[in-house]
N, C-alpha and C. Protein backbone atom coordinates (compact mmCIF):
# COMPACT_ATOMS: atom_id res chain seq x y z
N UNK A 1 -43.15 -25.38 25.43
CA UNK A 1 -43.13 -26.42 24.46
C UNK A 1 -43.17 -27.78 25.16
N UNK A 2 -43.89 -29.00 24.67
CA UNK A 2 -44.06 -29.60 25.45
C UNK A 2 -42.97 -31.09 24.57
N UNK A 3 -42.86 -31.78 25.36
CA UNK A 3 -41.08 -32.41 24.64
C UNK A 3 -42.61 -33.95 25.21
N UNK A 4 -41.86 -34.84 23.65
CA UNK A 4 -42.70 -36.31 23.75
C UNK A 4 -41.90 -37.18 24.65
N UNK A 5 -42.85 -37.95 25.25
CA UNK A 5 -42.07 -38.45 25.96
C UNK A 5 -40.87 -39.96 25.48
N UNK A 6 -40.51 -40.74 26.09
CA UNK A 6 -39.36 -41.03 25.70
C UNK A 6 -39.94 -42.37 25.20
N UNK A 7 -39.51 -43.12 24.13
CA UNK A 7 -40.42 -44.35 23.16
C UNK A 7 -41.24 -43.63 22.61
N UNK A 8 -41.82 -42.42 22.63
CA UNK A 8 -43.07 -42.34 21.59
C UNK A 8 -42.89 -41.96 20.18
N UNK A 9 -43.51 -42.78 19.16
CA UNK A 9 -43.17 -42.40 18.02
C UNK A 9 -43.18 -41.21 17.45
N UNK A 10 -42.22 -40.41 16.73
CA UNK A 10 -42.20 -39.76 15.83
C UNK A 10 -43.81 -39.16 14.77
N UNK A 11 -44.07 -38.19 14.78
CA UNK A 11 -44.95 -38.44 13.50
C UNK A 11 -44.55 -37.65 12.54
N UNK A 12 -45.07 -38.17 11.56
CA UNK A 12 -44.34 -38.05 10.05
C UNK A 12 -44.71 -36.59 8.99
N UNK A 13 -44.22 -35.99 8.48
CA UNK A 13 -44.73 -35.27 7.95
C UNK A 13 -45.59 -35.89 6.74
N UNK A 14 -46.27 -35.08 5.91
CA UNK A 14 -46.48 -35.74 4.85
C UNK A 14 -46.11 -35.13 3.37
N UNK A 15 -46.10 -35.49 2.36
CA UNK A 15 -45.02 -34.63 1.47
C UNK A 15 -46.38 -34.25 0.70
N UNK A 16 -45.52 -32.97 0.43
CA UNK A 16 -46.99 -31.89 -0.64
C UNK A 16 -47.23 -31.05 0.38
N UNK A 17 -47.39 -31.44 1.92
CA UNK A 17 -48.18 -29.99 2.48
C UNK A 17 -49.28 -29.53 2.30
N UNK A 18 -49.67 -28.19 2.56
CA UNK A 18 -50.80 -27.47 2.17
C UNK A 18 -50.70 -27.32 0.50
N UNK A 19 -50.11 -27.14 -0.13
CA UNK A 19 -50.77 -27.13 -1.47
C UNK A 19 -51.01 -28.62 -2.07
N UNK A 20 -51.50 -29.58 -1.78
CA UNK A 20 -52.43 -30.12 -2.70
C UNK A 20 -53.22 -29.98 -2.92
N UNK A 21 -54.48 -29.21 -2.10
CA UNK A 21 -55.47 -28.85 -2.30
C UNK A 21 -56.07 -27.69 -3.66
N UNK A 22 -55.42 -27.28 -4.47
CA UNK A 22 -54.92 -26.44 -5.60
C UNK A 22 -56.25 -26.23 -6.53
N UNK A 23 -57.30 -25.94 -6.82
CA UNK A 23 -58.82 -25.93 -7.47
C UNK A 23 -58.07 -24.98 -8.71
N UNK A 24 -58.73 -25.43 -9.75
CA UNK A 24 -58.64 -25.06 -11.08
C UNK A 24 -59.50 -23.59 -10.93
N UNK A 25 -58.75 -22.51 -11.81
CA UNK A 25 -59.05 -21.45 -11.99
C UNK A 25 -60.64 -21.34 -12.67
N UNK A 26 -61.64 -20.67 -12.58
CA UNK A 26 -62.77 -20.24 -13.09
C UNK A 26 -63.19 -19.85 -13.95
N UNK A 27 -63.14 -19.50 -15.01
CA UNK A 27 -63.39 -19.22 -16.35
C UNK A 27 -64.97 -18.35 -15.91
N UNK A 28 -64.77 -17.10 -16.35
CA UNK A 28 -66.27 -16.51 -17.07
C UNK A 28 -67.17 -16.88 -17.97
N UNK A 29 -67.88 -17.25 -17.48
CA UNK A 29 -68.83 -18.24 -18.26
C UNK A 29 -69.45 -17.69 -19.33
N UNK A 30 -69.36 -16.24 -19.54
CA UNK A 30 -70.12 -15.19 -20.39
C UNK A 30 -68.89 -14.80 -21.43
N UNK A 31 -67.73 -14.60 -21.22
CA UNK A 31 -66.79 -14.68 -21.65
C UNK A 31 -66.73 -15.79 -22.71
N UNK A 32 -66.52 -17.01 -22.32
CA UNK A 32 -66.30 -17.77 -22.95
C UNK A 32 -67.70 -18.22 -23.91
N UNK A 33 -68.89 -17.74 -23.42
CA UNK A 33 -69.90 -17.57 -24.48
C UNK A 33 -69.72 -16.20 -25.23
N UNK A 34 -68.80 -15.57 -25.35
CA UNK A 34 -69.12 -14.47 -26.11
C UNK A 34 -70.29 -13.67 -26.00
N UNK A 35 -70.58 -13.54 -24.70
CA UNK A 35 -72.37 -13.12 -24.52
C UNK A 35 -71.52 -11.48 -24.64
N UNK A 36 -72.51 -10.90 -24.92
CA UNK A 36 -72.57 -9.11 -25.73
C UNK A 36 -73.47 -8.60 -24.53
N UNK A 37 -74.61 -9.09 -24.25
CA UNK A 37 -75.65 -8.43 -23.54
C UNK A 37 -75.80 -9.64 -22.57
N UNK A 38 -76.16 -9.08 -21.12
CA UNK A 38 -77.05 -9.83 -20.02
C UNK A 38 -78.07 -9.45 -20.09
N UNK A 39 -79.32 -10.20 -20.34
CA UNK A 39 -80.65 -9.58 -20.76
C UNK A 39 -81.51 -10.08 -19.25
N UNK A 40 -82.38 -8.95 -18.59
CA UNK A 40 -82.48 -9.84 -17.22
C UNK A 40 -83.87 -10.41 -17.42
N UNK A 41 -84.11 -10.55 -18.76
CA UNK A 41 -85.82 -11.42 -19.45
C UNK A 41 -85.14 -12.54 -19.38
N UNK A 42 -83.97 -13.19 -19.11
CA UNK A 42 -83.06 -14.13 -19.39
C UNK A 42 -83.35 -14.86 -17.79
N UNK A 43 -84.12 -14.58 -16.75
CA UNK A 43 -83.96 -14.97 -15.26
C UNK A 43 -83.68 -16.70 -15.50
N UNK A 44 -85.17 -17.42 -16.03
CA UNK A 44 -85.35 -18.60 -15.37
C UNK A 44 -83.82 -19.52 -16.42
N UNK A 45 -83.62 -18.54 -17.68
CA UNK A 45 -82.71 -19.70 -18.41
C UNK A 45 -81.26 -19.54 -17.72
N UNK A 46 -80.62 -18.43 -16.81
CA UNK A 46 -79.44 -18.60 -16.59
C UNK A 46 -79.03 -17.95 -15.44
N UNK A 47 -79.97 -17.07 -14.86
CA UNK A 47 -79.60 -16.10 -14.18
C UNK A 47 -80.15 -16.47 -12.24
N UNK A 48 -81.23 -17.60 -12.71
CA UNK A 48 -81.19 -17.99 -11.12
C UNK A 48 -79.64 -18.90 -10.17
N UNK A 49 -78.74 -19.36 -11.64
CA UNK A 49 -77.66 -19.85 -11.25
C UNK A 49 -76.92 -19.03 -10.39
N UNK A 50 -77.02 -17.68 -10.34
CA UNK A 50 -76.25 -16.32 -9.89
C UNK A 50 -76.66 -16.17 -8.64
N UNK A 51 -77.86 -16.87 -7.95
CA UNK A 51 -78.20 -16.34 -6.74
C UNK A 51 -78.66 -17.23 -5.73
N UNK A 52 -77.90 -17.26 -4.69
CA UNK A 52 -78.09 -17.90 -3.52
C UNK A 52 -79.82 -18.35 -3.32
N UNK A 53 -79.92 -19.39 -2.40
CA UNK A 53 -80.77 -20.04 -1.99
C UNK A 53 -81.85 -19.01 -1.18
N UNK A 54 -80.85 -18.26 -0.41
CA UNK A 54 -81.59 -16.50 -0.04
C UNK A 54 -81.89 -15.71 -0.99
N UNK A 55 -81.60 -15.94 -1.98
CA UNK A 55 -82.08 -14.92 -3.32
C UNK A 55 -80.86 -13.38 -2.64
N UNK A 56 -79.72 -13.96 -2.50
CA UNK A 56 -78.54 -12.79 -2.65
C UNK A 56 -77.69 -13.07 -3.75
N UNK A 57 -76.86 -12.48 -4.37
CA UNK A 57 -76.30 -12.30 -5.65
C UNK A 57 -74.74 -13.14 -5.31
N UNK A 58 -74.74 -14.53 -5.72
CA UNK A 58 -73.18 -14.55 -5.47
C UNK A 58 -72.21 -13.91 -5.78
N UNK A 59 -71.33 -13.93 -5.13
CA UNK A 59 -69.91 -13.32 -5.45
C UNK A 59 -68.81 -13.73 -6.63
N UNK A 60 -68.04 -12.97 -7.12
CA UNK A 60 -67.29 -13.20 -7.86
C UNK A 60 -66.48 -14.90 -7.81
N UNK A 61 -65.84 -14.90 -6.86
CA UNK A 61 -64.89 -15.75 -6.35
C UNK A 61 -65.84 -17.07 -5.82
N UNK A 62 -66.71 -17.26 -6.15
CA UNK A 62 -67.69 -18.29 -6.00
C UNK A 62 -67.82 -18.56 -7.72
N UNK A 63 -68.92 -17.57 -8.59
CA UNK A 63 -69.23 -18.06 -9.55
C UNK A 63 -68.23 -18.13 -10.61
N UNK A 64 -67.44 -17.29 -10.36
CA UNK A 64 -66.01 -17.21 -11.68
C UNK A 64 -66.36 -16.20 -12.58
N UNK A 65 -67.08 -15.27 -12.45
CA UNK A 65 -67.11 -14.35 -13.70
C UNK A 65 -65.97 -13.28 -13.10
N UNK A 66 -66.30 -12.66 -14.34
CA UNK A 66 -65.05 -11.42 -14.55
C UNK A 66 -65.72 -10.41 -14.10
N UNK A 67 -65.04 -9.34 -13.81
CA UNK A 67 -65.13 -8.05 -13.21
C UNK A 67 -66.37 -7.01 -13.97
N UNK A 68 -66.11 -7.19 -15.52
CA UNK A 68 -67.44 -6.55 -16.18
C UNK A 68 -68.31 -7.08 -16.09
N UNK A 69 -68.55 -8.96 -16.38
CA UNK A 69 -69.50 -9.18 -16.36
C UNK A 69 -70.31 -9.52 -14.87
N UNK A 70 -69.37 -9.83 -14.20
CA UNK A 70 -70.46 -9.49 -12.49
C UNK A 70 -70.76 -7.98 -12.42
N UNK A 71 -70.53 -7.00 -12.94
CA UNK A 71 -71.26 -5.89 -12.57
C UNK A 71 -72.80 -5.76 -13.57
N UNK A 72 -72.29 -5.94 -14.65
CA UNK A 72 -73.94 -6.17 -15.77
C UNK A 72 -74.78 -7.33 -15.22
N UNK A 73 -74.21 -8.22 -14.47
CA UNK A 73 -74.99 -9.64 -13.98
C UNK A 73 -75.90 -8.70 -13.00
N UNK A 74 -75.25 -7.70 -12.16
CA UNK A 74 -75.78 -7.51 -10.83
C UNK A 74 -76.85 -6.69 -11.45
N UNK A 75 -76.71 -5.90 -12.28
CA UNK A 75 -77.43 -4.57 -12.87
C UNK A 75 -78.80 -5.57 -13.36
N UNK A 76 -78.49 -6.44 -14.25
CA UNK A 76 -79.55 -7.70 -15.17
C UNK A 76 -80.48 -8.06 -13.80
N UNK A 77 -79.69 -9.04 -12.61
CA UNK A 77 -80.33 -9.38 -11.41
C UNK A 77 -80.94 -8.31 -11.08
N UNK A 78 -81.27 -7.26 -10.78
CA UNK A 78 -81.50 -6.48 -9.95
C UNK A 78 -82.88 -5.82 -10.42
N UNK A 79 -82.64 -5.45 -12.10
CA UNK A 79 -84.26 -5.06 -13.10
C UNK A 79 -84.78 -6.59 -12.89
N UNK A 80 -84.20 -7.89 -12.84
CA UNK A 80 -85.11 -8.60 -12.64
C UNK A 80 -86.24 -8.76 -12.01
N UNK A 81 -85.58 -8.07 -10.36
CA UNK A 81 -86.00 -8.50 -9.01
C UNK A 81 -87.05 -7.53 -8.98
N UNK A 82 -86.82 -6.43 -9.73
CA UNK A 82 -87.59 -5.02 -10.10
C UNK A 82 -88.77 -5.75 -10.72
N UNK A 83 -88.48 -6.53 -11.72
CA UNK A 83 -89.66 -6.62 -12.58
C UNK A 83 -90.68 -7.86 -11.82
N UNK A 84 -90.29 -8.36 -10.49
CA UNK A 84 -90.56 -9.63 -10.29
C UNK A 84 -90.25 -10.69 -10.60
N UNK A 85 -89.20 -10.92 -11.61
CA UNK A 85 -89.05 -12.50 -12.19
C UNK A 85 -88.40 -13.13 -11.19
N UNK A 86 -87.71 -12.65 -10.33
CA UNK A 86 -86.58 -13.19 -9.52
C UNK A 86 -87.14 -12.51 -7.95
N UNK A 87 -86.71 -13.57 -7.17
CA UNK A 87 -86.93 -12.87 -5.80
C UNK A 87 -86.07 -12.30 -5.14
């Protein structure tokens, strides 16, 4: 451990710590539209939002959907990529 030497100031903590940084929880965006169906004829109106600049499928904990609907997103993305609309 290395000890300051003698006159040197103190430094200060700062109050709050690591949690101020605190980001508001995510909301399912499909959820809160009441969407019933992911239709993957749906690419250019909502579904290129879902996929990286590489054309990979973001993750949950990035876009905020829920557990059902990222699995029908992936299934929707995927006949897309099938059908060509999406790369």
């Amino acid at each position: 451990m290395q000890r300051r030497p003698e006159g040197a100031p103190r430094r200060e903590r700062r109050e709050g710590g690591r949690g101020e940084r605190t980001s508001r929880r995510k909301i399912c965006q499909f959820c809160h539209d009441h969407v019933r169906e992911i239709d993957y004829k749906d690419a250019n109106r909502f579904l290129k939002r879902y996929i990286s600049d590489r054309g990979k499928i973001e993750p949950r904990r990035k876009t905020g959907t829920c557990a059902k609907h990222q699995r029908r997103l992936s299934v929707a993305l995927k006949e897309a990529r099938h059908m060509a609309l999406l790369p």
